[in-house]
C-alpha atoms as a PDB file:
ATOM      1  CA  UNK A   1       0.000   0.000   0.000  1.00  0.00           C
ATOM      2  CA  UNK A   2       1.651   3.100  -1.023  1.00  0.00           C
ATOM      3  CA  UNK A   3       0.404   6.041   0.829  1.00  0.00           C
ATOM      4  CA  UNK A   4       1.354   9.615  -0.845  1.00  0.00           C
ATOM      5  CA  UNK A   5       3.918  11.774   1.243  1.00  0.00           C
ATOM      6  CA  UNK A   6       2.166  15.037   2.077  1.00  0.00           C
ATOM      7  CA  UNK A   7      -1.448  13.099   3.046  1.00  0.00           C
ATOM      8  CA  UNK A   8       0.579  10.938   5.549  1.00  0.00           C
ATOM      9  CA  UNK A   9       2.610  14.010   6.784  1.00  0.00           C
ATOM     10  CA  UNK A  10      -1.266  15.133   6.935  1.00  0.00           C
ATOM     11  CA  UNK A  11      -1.759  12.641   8.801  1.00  0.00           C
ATOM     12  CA  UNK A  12       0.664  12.674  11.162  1.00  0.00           C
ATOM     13  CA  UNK A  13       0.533  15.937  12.085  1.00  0.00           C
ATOM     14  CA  UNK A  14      -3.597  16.140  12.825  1.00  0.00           C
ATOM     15  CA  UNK A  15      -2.913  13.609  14.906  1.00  0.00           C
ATOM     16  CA  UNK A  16       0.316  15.055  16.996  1.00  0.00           C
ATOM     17  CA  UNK A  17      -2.027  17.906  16.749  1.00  0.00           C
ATOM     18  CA  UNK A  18      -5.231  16.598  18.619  1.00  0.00           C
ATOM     19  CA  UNK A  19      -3.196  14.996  21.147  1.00  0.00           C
ATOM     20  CA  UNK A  20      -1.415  17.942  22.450  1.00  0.00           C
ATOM     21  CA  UNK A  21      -5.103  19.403  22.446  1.00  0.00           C
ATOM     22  CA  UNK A  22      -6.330  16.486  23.978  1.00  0.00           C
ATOM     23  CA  UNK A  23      -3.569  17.220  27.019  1.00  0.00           C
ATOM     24  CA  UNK A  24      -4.264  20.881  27.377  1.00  0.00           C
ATOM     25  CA  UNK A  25      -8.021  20.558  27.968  1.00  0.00           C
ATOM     26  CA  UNK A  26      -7.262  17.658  30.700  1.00  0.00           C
ATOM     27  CA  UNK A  27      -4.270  19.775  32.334  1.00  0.00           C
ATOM     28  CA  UNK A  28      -6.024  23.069  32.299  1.00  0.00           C
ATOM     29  CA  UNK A  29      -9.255  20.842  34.537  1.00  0.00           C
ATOM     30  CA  UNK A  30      -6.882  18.918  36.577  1.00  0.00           C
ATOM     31  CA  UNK A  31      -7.134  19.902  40.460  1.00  0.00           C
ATOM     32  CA  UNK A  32      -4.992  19.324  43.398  1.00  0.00           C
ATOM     33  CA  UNK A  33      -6.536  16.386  43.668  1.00  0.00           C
ATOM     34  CA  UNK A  34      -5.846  14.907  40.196  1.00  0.00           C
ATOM     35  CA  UNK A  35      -2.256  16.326  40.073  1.00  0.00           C
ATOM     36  CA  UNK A  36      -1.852  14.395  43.403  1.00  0.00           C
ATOM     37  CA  UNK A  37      -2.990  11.184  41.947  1.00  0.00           C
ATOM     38  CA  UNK A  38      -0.683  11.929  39.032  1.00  0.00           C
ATOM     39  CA  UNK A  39       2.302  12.300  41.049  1.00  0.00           C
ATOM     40  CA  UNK A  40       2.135   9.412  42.796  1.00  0.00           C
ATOM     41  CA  UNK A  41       1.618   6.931  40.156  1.00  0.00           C
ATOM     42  CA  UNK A  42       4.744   8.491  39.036  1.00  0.00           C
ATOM     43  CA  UNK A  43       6.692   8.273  42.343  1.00  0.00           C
ATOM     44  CA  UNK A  44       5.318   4.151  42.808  1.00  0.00           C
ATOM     45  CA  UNK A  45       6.116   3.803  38.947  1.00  0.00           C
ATOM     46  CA  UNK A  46       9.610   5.061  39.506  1.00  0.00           C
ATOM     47  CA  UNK A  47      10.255   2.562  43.017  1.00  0.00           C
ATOM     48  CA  UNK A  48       9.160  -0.322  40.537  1.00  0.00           C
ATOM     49  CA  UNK A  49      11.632   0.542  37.958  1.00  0.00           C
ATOM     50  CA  UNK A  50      14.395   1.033  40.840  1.00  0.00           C
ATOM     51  CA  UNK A  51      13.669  -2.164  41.592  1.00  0.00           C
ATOM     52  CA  UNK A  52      14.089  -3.773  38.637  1.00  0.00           C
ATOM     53  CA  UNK A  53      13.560  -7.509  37.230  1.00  0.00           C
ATOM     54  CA  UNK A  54      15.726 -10.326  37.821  1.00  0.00           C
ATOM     55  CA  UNK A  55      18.228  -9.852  35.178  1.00  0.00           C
ATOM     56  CA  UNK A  56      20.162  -7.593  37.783  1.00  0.00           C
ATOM     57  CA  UNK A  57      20.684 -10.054  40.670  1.00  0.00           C
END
């Protein structure tokens, strides 16, 4: 299937496009609250790659 440069460049960018929108709308109706939740899934996210797998010991 051969797909013509500019439409998939198109493409591409609409989509780049509506996902940074996509982010702004949630950031800008995020509260404490959800910024807290945010942060911690972060911070436990981070411990379990610290820890890592077994391939290290």
């Amino acid at each position: 299937m051969n797909i013509p440069l500019p439409s998939t460049i198109g493409l591409i960018g609409g989509l780049i496009s509506d996902v940074i929108n996509e982010l702004i709308q949630y950031t800008n109706r995020f509260n404490e609250m959800h910024w807290g939740i945010v942060a911690g899934c972060c911070v436990a996210f981070g411990f379990l790659c610290l820890k890592g797998g077994n391939l290290n010991r």
